[in-house]
Protein backbone atom coordinates (compact mmCIF):
# COMPACT_ATOMS: atom_id res chain seq x y z
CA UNK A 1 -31.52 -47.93 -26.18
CA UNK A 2 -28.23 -49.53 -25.63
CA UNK A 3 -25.11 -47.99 -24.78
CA UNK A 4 -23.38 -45.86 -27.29
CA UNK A 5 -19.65 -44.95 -27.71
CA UNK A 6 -17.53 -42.47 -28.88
CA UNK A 7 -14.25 -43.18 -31.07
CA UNK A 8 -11.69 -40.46 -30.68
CA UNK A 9 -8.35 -39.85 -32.62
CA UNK A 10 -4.99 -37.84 -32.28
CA UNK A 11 -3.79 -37.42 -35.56
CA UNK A 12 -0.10 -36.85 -35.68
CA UNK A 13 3.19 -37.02 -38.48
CA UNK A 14 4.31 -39.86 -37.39
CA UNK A 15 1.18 -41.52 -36.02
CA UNK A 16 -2.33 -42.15 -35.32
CA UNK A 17 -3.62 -42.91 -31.86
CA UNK A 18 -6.99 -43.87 -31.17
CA UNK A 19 -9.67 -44.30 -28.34
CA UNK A 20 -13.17 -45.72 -27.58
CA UNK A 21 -15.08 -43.76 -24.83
CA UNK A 22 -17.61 -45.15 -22.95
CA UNK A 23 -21.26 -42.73 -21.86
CA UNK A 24 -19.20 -41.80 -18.74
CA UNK A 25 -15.69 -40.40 -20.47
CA UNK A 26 -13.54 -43.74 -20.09
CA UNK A 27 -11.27 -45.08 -22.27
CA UNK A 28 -11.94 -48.39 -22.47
CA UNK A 29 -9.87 -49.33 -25.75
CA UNK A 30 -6.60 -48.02 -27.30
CA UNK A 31 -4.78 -48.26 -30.25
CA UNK A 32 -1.76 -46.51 -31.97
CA UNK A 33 -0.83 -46.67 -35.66
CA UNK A 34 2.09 -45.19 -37.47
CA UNK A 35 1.84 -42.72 -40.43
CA UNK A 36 5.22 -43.09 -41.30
CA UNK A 37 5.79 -42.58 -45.24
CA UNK A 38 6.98 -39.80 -47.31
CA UNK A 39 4.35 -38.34 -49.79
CA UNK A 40 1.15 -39.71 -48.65
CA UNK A 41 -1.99 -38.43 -50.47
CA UNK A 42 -4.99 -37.18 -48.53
CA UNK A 43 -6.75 -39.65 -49.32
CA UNK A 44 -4.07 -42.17 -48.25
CA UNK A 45 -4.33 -40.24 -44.61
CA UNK A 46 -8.14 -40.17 -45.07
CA UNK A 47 -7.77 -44.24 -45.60
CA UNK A 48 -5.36 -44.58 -42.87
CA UNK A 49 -7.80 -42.86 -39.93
CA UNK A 50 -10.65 -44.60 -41.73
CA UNK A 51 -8.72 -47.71 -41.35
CA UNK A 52 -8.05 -47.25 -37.10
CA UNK A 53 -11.86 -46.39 -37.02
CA UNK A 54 -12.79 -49.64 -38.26
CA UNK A 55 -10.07 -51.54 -36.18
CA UNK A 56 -10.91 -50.21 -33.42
CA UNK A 57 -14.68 -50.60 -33.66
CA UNK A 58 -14.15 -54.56 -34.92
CA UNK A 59 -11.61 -55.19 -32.09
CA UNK A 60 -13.61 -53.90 -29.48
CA UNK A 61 -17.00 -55.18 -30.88
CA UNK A 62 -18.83 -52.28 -31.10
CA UNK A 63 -21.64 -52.24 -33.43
CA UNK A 64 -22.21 -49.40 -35.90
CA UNK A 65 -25.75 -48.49 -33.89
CA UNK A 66 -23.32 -48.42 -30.96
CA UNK A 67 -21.45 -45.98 -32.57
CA UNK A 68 -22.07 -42.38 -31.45
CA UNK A 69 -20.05 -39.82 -32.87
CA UNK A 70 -16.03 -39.76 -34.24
CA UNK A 71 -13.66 -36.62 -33.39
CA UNK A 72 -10.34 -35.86 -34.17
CA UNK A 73 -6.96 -33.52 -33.32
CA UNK A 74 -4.52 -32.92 -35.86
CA UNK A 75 -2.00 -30.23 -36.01
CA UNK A 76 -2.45 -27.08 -38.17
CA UNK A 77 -5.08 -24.43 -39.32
CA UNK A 78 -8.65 -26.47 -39.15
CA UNK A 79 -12.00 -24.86 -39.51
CA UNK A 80 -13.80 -27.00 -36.95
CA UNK A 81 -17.15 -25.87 -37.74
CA UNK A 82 -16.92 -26.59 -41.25
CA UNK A 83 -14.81 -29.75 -40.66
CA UNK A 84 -12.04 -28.50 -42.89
CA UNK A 85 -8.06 -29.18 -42.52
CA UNK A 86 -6.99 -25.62 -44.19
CA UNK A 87 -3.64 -26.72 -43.80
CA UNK A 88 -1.30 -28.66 -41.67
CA UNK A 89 2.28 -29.02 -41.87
CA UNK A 90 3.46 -32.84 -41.57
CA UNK A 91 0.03 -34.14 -43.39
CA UNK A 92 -0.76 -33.69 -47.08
CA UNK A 93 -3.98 -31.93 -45.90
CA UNK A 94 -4.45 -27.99 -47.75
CA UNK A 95 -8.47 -26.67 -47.49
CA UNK A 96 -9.53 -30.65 -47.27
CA UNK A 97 -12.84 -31.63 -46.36
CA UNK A 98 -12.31 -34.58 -44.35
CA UNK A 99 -15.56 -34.23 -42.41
CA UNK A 100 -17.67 -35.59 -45.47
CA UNK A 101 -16.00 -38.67 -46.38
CA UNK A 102 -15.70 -40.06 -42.58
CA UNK A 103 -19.63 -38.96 -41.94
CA UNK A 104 -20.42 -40.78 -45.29
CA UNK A 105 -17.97 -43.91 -44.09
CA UNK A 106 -19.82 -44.60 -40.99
CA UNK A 107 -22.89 -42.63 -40.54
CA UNK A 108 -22.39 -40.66 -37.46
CA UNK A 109 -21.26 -36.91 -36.44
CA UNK A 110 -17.49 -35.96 -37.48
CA UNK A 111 -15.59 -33.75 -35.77
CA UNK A 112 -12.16 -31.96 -35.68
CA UNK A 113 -10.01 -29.86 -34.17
CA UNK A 114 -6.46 -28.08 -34.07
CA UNK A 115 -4.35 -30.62 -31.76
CA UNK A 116 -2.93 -28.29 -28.97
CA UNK A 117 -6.05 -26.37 -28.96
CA UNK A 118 -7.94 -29.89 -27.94
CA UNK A 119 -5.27 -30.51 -25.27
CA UNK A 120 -6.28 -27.36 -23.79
CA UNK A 121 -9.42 -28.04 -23.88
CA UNK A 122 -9.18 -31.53 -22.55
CA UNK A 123 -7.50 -30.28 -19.57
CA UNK A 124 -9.81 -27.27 -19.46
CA UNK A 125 -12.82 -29.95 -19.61
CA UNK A 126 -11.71 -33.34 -17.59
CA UNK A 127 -8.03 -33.03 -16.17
CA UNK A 128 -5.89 -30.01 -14.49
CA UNK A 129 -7.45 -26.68 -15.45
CA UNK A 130 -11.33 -28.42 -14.72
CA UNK A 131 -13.36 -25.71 -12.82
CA UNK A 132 -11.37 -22.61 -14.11
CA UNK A 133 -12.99 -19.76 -16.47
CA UNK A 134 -9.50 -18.51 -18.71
CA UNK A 135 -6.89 -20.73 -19.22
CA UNK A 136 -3.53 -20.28 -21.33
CA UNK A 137 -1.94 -23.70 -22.53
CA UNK A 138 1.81 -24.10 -23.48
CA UNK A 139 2.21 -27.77 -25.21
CA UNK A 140 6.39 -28.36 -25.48
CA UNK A 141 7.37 -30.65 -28.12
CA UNK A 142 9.02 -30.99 -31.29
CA UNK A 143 7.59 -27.40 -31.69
CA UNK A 144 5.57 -25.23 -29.10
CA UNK A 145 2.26 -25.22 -29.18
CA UNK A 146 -0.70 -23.40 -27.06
CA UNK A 147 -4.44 -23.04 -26.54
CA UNK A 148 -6.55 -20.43 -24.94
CA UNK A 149 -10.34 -20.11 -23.10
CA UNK A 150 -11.07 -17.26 -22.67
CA UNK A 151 -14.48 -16.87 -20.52
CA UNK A 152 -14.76 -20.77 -20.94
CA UNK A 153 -14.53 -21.03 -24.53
CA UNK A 154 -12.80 -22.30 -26.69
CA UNK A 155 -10.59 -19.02 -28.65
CA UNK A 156 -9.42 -19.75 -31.94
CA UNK A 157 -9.52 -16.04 -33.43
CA UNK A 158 -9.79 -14.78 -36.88
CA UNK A 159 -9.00 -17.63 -39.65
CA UNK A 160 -8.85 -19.98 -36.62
CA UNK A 161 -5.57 -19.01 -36.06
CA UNK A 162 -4.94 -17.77 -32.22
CA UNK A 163 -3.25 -19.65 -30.12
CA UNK A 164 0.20 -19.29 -31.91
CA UNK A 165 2.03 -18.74 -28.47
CA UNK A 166 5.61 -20.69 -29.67
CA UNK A 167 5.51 -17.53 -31.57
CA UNK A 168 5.87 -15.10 -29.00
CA UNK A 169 9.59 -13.56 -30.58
CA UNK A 170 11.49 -13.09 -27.08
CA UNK A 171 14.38 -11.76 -29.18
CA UNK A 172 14.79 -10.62 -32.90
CA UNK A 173 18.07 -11.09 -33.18
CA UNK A 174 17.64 -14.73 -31.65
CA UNK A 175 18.32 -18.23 -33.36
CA UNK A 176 16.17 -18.85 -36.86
CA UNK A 177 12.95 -20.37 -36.20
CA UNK A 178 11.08 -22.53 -38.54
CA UNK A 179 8.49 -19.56 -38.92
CA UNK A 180 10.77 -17.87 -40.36
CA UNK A 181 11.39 -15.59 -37.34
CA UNK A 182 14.15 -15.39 -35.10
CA UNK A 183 14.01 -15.57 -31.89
CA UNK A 184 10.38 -17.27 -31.16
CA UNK A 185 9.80 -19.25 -28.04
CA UNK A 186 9.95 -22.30 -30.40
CA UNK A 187 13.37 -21.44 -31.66
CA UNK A 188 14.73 -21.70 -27.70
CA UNK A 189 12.27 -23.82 -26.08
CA UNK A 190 10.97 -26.71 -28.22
CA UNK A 191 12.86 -29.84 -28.86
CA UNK A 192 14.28 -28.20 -32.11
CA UNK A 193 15.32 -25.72 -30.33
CA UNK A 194 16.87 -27.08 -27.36
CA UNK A 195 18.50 -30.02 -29.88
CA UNK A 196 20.06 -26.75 -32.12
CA UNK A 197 21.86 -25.48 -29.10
CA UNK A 198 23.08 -28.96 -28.17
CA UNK A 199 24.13 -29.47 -31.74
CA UNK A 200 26.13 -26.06 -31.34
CA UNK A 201 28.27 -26.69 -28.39
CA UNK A 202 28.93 -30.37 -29.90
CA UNK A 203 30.35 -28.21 -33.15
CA UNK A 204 32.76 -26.92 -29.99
CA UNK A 205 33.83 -29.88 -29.06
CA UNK A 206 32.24 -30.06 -26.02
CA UNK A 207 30.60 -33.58 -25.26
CA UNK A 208 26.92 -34.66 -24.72
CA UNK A 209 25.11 -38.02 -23.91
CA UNK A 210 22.72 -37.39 -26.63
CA UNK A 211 25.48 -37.11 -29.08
CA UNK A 212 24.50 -39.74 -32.41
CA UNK A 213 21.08 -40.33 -30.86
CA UNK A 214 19.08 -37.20 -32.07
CA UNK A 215 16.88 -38.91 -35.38
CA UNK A 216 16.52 -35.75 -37.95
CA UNK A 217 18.51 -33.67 -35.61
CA UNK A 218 15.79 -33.83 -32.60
CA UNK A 219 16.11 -35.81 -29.84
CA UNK A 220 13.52 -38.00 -27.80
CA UNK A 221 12.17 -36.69 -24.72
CA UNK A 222 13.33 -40.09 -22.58
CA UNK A 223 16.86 -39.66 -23.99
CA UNK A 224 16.51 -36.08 -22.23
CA UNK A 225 15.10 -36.94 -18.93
CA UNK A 226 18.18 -39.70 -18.99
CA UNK A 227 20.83 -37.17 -19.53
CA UNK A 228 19.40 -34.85 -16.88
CA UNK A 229 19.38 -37.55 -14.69
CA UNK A 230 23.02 -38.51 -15.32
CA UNK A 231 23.67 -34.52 -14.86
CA UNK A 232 24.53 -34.03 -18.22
CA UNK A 233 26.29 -30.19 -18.43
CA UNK A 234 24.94 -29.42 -22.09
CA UNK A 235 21.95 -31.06 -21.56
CA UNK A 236 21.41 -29.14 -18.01
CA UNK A 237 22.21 -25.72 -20.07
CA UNK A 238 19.77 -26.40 -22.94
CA UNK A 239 17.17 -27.39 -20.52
CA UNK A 240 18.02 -24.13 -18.13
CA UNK A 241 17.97 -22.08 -21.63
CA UNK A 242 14.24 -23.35 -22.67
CA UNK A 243 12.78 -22.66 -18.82
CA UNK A 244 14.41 -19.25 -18.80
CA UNK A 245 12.17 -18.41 -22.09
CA UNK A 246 9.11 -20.29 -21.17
CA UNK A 247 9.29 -18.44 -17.74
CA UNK A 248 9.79 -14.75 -19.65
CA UNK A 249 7.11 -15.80 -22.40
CA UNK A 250 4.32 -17.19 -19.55
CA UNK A 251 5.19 -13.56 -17.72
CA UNK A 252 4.02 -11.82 -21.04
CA UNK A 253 1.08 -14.40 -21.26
CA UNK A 254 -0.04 -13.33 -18.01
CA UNK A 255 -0.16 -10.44 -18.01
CA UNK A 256 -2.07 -10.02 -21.41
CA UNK A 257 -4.37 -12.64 -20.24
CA UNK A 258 -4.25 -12.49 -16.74
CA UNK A 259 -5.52 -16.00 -16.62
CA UNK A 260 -6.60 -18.20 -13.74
CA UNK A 261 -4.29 -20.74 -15.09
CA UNK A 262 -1.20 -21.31 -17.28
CA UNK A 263 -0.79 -25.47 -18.11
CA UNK A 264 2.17 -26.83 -19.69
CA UNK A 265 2.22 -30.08 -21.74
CA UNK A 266 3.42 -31.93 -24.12
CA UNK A 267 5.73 -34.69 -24.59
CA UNK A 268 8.92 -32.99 -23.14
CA UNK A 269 7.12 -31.78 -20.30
CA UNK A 270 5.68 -35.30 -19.86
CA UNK A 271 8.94 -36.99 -20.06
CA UNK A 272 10.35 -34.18 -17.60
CA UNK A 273 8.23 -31.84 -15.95
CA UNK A 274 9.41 -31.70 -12.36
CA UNK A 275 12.44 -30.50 -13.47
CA UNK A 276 10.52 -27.78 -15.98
CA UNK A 277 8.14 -26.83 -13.61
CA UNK A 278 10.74 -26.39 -10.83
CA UNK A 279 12.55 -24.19 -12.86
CA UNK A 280 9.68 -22.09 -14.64
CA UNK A 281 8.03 -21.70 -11.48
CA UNK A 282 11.84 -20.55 -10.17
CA UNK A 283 11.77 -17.51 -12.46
CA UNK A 284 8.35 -15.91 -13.84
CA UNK A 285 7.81 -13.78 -11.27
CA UNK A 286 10.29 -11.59 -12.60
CA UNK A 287 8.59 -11.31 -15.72
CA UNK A 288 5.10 -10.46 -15.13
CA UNK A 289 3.21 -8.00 -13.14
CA UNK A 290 3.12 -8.22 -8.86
CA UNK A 291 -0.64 -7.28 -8.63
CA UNK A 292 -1.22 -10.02 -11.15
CA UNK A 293 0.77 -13.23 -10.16
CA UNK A 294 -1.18 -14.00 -7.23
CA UNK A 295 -4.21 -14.92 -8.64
CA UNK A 296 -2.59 -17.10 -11.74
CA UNK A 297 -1.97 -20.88 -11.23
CA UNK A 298 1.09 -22.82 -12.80
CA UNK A 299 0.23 -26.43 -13.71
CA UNK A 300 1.27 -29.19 -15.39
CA UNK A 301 -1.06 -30.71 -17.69
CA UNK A 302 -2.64 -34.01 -16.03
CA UNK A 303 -3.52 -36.13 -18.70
CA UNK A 304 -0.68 -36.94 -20.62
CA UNK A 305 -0.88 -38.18 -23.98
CA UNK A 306 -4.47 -38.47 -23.53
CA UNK A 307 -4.64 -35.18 -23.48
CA UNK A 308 -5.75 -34.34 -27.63
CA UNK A 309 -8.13 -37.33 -27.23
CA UNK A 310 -10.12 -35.99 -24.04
CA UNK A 311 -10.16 -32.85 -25.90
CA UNK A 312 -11.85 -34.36 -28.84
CA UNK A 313 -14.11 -35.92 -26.46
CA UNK A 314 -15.10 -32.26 -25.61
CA UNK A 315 -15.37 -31.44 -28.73
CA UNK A 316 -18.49 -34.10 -28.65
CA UNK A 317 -20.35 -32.71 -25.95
CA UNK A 318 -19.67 -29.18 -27.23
């Protein structure tokens, strides 16, 4: 028998990105498609990741016996043993069976997962956290995301629901968060949140470099590694804002979990994690127990945006 790929997918709002993966776990073709346009059906999304498949697999020239298995990330609530998206909250996906028509499509295994919860586990599997037992991811984006393994598994909880560690509420009288909530890590943290508190002392009249440049009122992780790098003041306090949270949340974290290690990713910390890490690392020790810190690692994630797509991988071999 010949050699056999694996096609695996990171299924976002605003895009699609997509990689072959040879019998030895390397990417040896990209690509990246937008998903850009309000009101999509789920079946327009089904045709869209149908659509990358079959790009992908005519670009590269791989031949449908070639073909071993397909697996996916996307964000939300997703049953992965029954290959249902119960719901998601960018994608017109609510109790979907997406498994079925991709399996029918091109013959092979489906499979798909919550999208922090595979970047966990692709770091847990093939990048930082490799060769560790219980593991607590924080993702920092748009939102917060995290991940846990527990005895090396894979937790997703009741309803497939654990994991929700943006959540954490660090104070209830806090800043709205999209939960509804006040006061969640996400709220102080995430790019909305950091980007609310920048929009705030703007309504001050102070001044900002990322004034005008924030697209639906977030701005891009580059922009915010520039204006750190320029020593931006309101930049430099929303940044010094979301590490003093993350650093009082991961002190909770460990010492519920008590975990061998606690990886940060994401695109903000991708764009800027020396300066996150620095500072998270700077503080926690306040906030979690002395006979626990010791023996708890502080990482940042090493696989990038590859992260969700390694994580499907696992999902393969699982």
């Amino acid at each position: 028998m010949g050699k056999t790929y694996n096609i695996c997918l990171d299924i976002g709002g605003t895009k699609v990105l997509g990689a072959i993966f040879d019998e030895d776990g390397n990417i040896v073709h990209r690509l990246k498609k937008k998903t850009t346009s309000g009101g999509n059906s789920s079946e327009n999304i089904e045709e869209l990741i149908i659509s990358v498949v079959e790009e992908m697999r005519q670009s590269f020239g791989l031949k449908k016996d070639q073909l071993h298995a397909i697996s996916a990330g996307a964000p939300g609530v997703i049953d992965s043993g029954a290959g249902i998206v119960l719901f998601t909250p960018n994608l017109p996906f609510r109790d979907y069976d997406i498994r079925t028509p991709l399996e029918e499509r091109f013959g092979v295994p489906f499979h798909i997962g919550n999208d922090v919860n595979l970047g966990v586990l692709g770091e847990f599997k093939y990048g930082a956290a490799r060769g560790r037992k219980n593991v607590v991811g924080l993702f920092v984006g748009t939102g917060i995301g995290g991940g846990l393994i527990l005895n090396g598994d894979l937790f997703t909880g009741t309803g497939f629901k654990a994991g929700e560690c943006g959540h954490i509420i660090l104070d209830p009288e806090g800043p709205l968060c999209g939960c509804g909530q006040r006061g969640c890590l996400e709220a102080f943290s995430s790019k909305k949140g950091m980007s609310a508190y920048i929009n705030q002392q703007l309504s001050r009249g102070r001044s900002c470099m990322m004034e005008g440049k924030m697209a639906n009122g977030v701005f891009k992780s580059k922009l915010l590694k520039k204006s750190l790098e320029a020593g931006d003041p309101v930049a430099m306090e929303a940044v010094d804002r979301a590490c003093h949270y993350l650093a009082v949340a991961t002190g909770s974290l460990i010492n519920i979990f008590s975990p061998d290690m606690v990886i940060y990713g994401g695109g903000v910390i991708e764009a800027c994690g020396g300066i996150f890490m620095e500072k998270i690392l700077g503080a926690v020790d306040r906030y979690c127990m002395t006979s626990i810190r010791p023996t708890v690692e502080l990482k940042q994630a090493a696989l990038g945006d590859d992260s969700v797509l390694y994580g499907a991988l696992a999902l393969i071999a699982n």
